[in-house]
PDB file of N, CA and C in Angstrom:
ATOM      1  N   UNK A   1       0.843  -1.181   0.000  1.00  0.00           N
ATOM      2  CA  UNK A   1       0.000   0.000   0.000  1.00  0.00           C
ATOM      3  C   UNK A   1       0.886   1.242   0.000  1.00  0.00           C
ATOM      4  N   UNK A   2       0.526   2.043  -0.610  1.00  0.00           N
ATOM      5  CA  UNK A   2       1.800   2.822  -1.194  1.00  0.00           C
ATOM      6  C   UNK A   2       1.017   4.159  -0.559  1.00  0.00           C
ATOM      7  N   UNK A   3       1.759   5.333   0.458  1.00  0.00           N
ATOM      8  CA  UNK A   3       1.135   6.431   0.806  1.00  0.00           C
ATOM      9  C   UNK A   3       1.248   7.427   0.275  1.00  0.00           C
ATOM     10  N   UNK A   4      -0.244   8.145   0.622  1.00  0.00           N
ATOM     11  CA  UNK A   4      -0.346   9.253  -0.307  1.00  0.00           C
ATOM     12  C   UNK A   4       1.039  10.724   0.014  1.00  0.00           C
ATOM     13  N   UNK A   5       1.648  11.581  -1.082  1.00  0.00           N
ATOM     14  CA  UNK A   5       2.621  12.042  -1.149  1.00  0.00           C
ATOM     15  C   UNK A   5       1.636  13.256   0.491  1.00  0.00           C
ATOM     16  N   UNK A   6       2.726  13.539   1.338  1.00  0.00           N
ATOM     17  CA  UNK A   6       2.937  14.549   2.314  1.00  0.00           C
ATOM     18  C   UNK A   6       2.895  15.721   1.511  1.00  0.00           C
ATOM     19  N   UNK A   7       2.134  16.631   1.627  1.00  0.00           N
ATOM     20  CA  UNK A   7       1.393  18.045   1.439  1.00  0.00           C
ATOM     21  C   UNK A   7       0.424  18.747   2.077  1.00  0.00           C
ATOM     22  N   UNK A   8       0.526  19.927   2.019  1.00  0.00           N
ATOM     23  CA  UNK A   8       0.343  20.720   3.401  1.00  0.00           C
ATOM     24  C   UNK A   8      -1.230  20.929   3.216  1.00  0.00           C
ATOM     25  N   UNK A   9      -2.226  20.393   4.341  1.00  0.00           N
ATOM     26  CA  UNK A   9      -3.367  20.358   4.144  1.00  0.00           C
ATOM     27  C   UNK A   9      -3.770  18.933   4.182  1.00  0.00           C
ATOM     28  N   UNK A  10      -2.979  17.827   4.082  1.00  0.00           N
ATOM     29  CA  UNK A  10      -3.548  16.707   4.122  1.00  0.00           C
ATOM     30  C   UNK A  10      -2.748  16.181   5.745  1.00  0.00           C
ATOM     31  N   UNK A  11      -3.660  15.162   5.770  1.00  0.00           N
ATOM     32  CA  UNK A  11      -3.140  14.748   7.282  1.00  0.00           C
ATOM     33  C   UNK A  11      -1.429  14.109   6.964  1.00  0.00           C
ATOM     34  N   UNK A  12      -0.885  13.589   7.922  1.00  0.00           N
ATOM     35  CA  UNK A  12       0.552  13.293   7.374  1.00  0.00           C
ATOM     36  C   UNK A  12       0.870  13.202   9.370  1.00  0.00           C
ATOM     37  N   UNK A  13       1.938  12.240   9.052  1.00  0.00           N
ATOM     38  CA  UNK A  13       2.096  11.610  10.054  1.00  0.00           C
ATOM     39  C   UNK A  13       2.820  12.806  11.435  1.00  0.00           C
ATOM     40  N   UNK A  14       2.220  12.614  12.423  1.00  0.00           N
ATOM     41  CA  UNK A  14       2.361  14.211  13.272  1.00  0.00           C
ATOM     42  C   UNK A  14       1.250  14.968  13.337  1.00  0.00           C
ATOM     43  N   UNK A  15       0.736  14.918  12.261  1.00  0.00           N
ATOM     44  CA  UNK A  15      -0.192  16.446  12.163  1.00  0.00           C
ATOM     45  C   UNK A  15      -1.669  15.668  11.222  1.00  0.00           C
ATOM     46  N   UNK A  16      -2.446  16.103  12.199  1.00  0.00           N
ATOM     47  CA  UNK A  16      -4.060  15.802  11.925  1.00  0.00           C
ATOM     48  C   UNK A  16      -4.583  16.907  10.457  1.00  0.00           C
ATOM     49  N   UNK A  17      -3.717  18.008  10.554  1.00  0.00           N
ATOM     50  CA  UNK A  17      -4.388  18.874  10.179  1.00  0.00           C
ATOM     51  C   UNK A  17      -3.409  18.944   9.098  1.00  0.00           C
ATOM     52  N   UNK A  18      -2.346  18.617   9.256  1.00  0.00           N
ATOM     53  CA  UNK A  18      -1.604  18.573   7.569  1.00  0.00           C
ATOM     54  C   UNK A  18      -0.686  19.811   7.459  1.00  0.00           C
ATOM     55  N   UNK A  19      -0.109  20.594   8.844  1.00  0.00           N
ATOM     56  CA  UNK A  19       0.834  21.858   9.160  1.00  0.00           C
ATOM     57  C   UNK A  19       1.489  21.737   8.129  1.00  0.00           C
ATOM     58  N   UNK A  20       2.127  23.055   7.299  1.00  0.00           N
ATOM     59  CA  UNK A  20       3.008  22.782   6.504  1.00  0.00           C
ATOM     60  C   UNK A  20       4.612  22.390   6.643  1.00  0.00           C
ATOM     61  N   UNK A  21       4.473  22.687   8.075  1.00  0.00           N
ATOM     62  CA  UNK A  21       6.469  22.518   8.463  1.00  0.00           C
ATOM     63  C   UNK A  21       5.765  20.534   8.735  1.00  0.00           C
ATOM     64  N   UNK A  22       5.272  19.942   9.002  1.00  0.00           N
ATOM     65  CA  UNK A  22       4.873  18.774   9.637  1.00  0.00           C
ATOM     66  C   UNK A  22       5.085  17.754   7.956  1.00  0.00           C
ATOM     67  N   UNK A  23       3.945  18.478   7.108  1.00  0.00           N
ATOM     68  CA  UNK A  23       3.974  17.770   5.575  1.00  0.00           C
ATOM     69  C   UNK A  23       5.791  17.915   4.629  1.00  0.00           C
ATOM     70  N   UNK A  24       6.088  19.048   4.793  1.00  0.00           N
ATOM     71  CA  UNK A  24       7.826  18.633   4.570  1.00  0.00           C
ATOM     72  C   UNK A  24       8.559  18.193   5.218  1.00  0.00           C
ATOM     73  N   UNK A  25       8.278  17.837   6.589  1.00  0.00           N
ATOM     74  CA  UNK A  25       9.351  17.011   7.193  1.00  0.00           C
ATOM     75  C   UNK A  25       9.004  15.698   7.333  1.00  0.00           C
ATOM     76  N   UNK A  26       7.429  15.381   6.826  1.00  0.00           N
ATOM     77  CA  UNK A  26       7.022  13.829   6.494  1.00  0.00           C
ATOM     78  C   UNK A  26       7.502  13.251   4.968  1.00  0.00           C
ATOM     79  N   UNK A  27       7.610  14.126   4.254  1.00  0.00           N
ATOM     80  CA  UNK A  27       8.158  14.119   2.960  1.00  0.00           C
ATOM     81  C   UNK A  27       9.438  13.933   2.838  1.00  0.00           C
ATOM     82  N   UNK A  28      10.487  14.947   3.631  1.00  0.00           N
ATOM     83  CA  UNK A  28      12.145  14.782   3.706  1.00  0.00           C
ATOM     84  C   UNK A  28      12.012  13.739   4.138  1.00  0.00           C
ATOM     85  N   UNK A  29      11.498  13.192   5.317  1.00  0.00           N
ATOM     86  CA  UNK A  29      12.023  12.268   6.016  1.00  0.00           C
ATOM     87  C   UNK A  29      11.849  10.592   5.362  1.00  0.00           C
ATOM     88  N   UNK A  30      11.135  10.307   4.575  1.00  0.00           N
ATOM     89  CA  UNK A  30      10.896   9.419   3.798  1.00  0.00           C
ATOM     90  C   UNK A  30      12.475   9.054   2.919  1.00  0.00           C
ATOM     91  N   UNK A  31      12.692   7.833   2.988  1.00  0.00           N
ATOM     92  CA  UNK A  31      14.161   7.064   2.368  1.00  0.00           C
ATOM     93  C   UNK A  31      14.561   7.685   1.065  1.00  0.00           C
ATOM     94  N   UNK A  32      15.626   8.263   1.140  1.00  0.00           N
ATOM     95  CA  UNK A  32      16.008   8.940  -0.195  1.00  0.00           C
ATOM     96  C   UNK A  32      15.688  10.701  -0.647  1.00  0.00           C
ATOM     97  N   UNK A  33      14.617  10.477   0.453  1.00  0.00           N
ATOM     98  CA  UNK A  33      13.729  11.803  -0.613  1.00  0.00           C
ATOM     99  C   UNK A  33      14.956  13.143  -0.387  1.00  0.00           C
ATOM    100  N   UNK A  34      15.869  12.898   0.709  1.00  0.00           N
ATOM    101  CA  UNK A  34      17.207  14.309   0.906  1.00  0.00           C
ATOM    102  C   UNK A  34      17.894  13.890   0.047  1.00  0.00           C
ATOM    103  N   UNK A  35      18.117  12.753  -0.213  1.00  0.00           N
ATOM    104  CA  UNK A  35      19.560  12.367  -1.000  1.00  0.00           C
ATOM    105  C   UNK A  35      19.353  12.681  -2.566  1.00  0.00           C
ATOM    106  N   UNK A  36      17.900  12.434  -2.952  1.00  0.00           N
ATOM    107  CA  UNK A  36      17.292  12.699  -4.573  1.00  0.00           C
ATOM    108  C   UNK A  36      17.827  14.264  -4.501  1.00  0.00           C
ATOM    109  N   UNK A  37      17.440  15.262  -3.843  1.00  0.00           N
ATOM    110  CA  UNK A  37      17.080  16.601  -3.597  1.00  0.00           C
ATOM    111  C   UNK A  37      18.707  17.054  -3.693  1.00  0.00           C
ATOM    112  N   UNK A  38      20.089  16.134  -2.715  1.00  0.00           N
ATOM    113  CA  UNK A  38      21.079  16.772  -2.488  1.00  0.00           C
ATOM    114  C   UNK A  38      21.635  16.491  -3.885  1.00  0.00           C
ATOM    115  N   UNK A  39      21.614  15.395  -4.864  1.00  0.00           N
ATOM    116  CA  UNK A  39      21.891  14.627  -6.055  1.00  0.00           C
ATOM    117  C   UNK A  39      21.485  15.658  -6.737  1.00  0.00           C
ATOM    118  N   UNK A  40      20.511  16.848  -6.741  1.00  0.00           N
ATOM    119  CA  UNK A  40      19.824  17.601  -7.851  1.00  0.00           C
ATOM    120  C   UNK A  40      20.787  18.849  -7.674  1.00  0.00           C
ATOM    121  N   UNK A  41      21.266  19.253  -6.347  1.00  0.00           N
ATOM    122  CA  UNK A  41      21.333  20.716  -6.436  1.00  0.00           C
ATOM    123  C   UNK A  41      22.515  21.287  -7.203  1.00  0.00           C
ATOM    124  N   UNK A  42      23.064  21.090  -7.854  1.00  0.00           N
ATOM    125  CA  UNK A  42      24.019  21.627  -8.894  1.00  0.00           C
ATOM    126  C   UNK A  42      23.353  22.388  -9.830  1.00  0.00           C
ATOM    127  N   UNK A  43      21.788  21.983 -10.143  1.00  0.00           N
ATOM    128  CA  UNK A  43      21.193  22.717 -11.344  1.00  0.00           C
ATOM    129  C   UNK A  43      21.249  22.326 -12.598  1.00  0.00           C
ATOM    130  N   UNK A  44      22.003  20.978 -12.686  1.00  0.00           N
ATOM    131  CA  UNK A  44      22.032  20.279 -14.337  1.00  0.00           C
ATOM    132  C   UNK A  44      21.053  18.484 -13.840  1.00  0.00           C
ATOM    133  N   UNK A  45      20.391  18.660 -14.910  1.00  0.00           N
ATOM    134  CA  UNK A  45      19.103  17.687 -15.214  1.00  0.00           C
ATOM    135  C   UNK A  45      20.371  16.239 -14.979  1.00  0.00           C
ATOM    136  N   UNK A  46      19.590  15.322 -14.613  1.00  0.00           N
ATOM    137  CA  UNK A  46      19.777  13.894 -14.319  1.00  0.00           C
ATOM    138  C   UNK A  46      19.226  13.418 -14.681  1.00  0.00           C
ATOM    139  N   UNK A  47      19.166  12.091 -15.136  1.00  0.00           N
ATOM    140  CA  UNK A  47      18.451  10.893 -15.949  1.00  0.00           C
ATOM    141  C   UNK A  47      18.156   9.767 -14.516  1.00  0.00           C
ATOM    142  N   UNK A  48      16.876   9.184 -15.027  1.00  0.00           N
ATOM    143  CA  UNK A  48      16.810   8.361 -13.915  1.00  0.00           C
ATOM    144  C   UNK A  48      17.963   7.065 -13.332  1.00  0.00           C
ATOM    145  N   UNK A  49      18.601   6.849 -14.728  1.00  0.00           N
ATOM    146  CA  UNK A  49      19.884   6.191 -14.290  1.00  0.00           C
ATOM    147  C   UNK A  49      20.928   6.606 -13.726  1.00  0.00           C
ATOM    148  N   UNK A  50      20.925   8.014 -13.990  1.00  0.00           N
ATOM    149  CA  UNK A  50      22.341   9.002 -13.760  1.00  0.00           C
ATOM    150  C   UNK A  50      22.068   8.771 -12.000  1.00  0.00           C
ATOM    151  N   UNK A  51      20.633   9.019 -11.290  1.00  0.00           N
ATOM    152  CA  UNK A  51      20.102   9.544 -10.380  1.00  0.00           C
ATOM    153  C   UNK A  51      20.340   8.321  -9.704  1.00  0.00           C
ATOM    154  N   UNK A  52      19.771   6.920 -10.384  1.00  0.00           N
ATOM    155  CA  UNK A  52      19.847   5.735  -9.171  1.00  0.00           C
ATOM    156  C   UNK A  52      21.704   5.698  -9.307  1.00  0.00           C
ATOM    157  N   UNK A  53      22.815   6.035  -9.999  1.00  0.00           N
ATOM    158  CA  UNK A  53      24.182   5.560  -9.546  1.00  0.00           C
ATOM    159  C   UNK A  53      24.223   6.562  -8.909  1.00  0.00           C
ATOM    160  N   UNK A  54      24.256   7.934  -8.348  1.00  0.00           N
ATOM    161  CA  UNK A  54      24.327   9.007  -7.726  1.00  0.00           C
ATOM    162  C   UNK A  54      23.662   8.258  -6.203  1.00  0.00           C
ATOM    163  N   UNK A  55      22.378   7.586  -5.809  1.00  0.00           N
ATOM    164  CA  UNK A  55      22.538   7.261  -4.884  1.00  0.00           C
ATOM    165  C   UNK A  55      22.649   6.245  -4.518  1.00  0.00           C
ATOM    166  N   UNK A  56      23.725   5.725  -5.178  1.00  0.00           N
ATOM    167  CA  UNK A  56      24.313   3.984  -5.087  1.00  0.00           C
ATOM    168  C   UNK A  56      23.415   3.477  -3.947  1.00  0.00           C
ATOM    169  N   UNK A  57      22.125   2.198  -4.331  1.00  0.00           N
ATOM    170  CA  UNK A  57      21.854   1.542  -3.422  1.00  0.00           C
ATOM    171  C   UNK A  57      20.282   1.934  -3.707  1.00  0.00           C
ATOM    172  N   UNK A  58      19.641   2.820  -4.076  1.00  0.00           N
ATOM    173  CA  UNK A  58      18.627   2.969  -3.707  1.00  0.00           C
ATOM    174  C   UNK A  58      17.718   2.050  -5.448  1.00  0.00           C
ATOM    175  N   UNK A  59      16.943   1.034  -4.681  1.00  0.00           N
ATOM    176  CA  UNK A  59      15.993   0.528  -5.580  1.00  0.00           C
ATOM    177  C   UNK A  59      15.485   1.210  -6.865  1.00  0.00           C
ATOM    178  N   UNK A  60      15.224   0.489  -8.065  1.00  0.00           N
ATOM    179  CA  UNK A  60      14.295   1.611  -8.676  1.00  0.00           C
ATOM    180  C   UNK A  60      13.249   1.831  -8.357  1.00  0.00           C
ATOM    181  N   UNK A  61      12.579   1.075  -7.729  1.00  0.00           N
ATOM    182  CA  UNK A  61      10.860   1.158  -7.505  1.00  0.00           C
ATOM    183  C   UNK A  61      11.178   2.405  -6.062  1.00  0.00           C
ATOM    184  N   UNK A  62      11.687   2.575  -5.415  1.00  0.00           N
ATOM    185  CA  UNK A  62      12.190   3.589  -4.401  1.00  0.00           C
ATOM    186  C   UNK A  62      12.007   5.082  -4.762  1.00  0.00           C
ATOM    187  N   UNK A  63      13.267   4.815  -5.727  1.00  0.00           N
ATOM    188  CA  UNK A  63      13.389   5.949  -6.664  1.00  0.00           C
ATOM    189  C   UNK A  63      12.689   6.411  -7.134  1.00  0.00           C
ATOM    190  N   UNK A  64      11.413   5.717  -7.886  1.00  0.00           N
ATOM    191  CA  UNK A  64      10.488   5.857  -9.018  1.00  0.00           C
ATOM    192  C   UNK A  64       9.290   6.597  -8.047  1.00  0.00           C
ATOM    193  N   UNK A  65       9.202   6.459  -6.654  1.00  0.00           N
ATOM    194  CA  UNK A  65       8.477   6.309  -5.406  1.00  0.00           C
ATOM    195  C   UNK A  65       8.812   8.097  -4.943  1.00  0.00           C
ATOM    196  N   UNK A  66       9.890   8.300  -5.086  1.00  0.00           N
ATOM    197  CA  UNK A  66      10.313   9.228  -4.143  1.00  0.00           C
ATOM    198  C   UNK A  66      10.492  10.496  -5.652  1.00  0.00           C
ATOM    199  N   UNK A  67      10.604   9.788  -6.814  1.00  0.00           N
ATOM    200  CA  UNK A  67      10.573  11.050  -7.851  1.00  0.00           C
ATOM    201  C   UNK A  67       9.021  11.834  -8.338  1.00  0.00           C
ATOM    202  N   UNK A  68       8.264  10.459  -7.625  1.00  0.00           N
ATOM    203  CA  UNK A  68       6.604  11.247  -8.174  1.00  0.00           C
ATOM    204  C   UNK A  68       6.435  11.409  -6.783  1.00  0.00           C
ATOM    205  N   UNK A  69       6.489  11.285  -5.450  1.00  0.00           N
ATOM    206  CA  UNK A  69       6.405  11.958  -4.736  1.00  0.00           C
ATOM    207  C   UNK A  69       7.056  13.536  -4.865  1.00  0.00           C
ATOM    208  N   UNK A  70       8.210  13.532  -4.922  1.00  0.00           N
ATOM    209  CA  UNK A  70       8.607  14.867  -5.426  1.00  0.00           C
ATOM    210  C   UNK A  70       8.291  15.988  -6.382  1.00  0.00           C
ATOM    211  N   UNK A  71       8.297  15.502  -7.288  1.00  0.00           N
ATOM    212  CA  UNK A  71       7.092  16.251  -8.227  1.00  0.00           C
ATOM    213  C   UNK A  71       5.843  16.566  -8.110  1.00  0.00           C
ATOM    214  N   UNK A  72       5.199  15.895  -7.156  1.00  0.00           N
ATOM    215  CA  UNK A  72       3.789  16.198  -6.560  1.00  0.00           C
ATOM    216  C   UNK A  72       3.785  17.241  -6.031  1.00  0.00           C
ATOM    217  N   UNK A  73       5.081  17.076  -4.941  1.00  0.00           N
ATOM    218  CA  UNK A  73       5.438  18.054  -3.686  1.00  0.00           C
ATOM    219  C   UNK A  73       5.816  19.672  -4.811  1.00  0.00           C
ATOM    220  N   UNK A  74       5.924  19.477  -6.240  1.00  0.00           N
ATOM    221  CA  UNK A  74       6.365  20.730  -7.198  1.00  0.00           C
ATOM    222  C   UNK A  74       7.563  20.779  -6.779  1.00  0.00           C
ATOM    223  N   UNK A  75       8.426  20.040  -6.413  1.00  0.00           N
ATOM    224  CA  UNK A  75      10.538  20.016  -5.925  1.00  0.00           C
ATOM    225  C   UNK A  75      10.939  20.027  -6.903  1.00  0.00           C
ATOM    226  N   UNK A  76      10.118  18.764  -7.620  1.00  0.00           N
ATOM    227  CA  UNK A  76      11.670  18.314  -8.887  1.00  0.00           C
ATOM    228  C   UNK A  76      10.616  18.059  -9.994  1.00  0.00           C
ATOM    229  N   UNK A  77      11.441  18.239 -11.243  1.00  0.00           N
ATOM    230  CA  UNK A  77      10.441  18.121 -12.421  1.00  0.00           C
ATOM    231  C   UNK A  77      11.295  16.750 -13.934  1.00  0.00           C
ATOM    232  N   UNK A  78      10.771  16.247 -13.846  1.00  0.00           N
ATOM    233  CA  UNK A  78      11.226  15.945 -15.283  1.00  0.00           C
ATOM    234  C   UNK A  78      11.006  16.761 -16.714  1.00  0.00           C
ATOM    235  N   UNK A  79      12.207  17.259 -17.036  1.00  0.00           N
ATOM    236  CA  UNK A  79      12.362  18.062 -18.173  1.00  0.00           C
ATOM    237  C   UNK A  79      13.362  16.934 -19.263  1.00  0.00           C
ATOM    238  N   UNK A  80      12.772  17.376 -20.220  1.00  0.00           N
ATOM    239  CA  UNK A  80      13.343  16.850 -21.907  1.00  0.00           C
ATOM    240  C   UNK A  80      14.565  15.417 -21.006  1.00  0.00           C
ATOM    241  N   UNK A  81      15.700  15.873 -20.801  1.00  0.00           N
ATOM    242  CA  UNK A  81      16.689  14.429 -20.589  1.00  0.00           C
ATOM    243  C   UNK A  81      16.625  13.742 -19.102  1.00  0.00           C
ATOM    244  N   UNK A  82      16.267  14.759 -18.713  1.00  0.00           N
ATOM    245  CA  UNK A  82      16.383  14.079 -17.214  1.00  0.00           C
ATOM    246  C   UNK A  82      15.417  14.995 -15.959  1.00  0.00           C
ATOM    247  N   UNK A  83      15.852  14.428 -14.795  1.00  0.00           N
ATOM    248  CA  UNK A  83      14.992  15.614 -13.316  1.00  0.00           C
ATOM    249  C   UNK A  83      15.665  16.796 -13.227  1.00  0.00           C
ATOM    250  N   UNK A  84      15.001  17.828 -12.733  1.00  0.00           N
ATOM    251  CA  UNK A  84      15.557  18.968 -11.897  1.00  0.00           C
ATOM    252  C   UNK A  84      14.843  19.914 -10.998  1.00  0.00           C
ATOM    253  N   UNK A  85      15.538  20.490 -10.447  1.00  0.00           N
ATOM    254  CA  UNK A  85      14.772  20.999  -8.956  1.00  0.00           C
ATOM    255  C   UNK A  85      14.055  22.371  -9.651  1.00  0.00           C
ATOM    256  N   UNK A  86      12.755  22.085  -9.100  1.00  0.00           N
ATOM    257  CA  UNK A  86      11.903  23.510  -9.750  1.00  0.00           C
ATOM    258  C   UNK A  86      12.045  24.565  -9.018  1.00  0.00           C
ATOM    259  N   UNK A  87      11.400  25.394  -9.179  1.00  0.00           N
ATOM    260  CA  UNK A  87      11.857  26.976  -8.673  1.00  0.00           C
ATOM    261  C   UNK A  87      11.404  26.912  -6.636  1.00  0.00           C
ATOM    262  N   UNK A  88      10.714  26.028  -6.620  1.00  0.00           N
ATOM    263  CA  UNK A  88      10.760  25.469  -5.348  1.00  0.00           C
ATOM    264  C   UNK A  88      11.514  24.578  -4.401  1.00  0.00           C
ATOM    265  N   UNK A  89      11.574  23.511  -5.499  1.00  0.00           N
ATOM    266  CA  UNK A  89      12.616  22.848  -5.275  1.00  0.00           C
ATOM    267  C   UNK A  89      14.367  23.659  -4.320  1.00  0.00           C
ATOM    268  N   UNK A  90      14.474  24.863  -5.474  1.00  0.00           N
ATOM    269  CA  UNK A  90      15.711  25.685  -5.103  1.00  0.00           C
ATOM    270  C   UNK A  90      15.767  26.199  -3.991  1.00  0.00           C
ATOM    271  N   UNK A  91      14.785  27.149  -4.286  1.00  0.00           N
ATOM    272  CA  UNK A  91      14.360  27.986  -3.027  1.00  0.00           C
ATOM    273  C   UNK A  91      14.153  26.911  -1.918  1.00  0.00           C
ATOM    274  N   UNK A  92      14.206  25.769  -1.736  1.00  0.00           N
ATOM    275  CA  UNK A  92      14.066  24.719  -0.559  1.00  0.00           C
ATOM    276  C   UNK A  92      15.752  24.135   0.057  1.00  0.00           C
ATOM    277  N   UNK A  93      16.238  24.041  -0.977  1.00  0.00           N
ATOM    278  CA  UNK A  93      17.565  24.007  -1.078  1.00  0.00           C
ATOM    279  C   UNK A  93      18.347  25.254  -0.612  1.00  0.00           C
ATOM    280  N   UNK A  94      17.729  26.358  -0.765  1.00  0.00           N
ATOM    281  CA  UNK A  94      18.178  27.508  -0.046  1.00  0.00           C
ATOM    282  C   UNK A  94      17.967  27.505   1.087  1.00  0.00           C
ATOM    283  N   UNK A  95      16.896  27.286   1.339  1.00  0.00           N
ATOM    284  CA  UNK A  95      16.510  27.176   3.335  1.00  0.00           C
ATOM    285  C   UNK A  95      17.274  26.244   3.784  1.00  0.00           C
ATOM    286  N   UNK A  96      17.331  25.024   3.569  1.00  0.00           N
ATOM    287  CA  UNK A  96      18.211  23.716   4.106  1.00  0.00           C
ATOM    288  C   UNK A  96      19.957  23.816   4.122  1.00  0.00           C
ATOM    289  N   UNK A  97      20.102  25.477   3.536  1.00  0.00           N
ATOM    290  CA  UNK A  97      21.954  25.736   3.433  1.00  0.00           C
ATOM    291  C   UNK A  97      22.372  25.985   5.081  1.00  0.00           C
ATOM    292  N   UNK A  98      21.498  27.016   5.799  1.00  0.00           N
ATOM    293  CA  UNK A  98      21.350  27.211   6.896  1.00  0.00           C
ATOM    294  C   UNK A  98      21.488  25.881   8.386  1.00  0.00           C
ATOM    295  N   UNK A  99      20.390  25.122   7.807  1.00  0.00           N
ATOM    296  CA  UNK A  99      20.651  23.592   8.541  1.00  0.00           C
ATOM    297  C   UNK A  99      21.693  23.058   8.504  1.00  0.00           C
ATOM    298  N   UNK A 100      22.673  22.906   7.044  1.00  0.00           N
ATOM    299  CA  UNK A 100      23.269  22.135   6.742  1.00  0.00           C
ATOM    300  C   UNK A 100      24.713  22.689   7.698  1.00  0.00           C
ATOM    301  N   UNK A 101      24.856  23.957   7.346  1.00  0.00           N
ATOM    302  CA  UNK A 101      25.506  24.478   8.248  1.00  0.00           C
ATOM    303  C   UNK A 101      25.959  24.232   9.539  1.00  0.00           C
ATOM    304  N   UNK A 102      24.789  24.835   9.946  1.00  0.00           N
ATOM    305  CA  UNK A 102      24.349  24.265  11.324  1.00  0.00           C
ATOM    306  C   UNK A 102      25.161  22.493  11.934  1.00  0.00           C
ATOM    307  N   UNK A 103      24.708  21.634  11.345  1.00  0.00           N
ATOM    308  CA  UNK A 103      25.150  21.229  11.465  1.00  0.00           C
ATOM    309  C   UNK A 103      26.088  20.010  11.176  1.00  0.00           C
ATOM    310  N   UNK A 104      27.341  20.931  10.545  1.00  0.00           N
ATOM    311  CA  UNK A 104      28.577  20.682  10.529  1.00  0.00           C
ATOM    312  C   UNK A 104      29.109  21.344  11.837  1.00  0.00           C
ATOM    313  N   UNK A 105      28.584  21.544  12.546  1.00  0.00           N
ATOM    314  CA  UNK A 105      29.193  21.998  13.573  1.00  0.00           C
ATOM    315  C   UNK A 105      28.602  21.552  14.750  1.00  0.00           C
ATOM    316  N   UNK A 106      28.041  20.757  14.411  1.00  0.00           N
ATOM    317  CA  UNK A 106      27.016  20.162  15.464  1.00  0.00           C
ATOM    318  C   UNK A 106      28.101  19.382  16.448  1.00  0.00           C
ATOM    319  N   UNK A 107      28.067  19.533  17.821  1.00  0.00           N
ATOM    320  CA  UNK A 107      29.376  18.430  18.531  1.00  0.00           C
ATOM    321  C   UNK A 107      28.611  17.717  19.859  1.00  0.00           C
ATOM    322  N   UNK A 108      27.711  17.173  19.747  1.00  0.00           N
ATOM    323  CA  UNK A 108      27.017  16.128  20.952  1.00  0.00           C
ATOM    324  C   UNK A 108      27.911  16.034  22.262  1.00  0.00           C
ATOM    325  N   UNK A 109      27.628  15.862  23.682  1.00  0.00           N
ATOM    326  CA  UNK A 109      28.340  15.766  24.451  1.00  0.00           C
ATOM    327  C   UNK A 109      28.595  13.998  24.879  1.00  0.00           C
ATOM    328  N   UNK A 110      29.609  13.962  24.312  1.00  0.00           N
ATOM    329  CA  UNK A 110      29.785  12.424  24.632  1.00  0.00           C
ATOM    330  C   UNK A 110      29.112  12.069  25.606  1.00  0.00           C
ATOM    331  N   UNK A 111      28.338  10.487  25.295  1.00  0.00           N
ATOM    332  CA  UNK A 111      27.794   9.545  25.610  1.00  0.00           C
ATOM    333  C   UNK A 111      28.554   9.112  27.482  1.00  0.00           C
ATOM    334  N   UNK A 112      27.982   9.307  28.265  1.00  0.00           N
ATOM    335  CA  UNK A 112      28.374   8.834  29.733  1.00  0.00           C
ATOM    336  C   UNK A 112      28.652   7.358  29.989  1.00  0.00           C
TER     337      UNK A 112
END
């Protein structure tokens, strides 16, 4: 049984009501769906083959799973040769520079 794509307004796991910070982080958090997104951000189109060796390991039916989820979500689009991140997509990739940041610097206090 295959679930319906996380978007803001529909219920989604966390949130009854379908919050929009709740529906993208049910969406990121799903297998692959950061790694498709980090594989895109250069700005040059990928082929679905280019895309499954980029994330060595991930199934096609996964892939195939997490690219029409994405496109639902309006992230990523298939154009003429291959995917790429839509004008949302980017601008999402822009917010997540901040996180990413973040943490690389992240330092946990060792385990007691």
């Amino acid at each position: 049984m295959t679930r319906p794509t996380p978007l803001p307004g529909r219920r989604v796991r966390g949130s009854h009501t379908g919050r929009p910070i709740m529906a993208l982080l049910d969406l990121l958090g799903r297998r692959w769906a950061l790694r498709v997104l980090w594989e895109l951000r250069d700005g040059s189109s990928a082929s679905f083959r280019q895309l499954q060796q980029r994330c060595g390991g991930v199934s096609s039916s996964v892939l195939a799973d997490r690219l029409r989820e994405l496109g639902q979500a309006d992230l990523v689009e298939h154009a003429g040769e291959g995917y790429l991140l839509t004008e949302q997509g980017r601008t999402l990739q822009e917010s997540l520079a901040p996180l990413d940041a973040w943490a690389s610097g992240w330092r946990p206090k060792a385990a007691d």
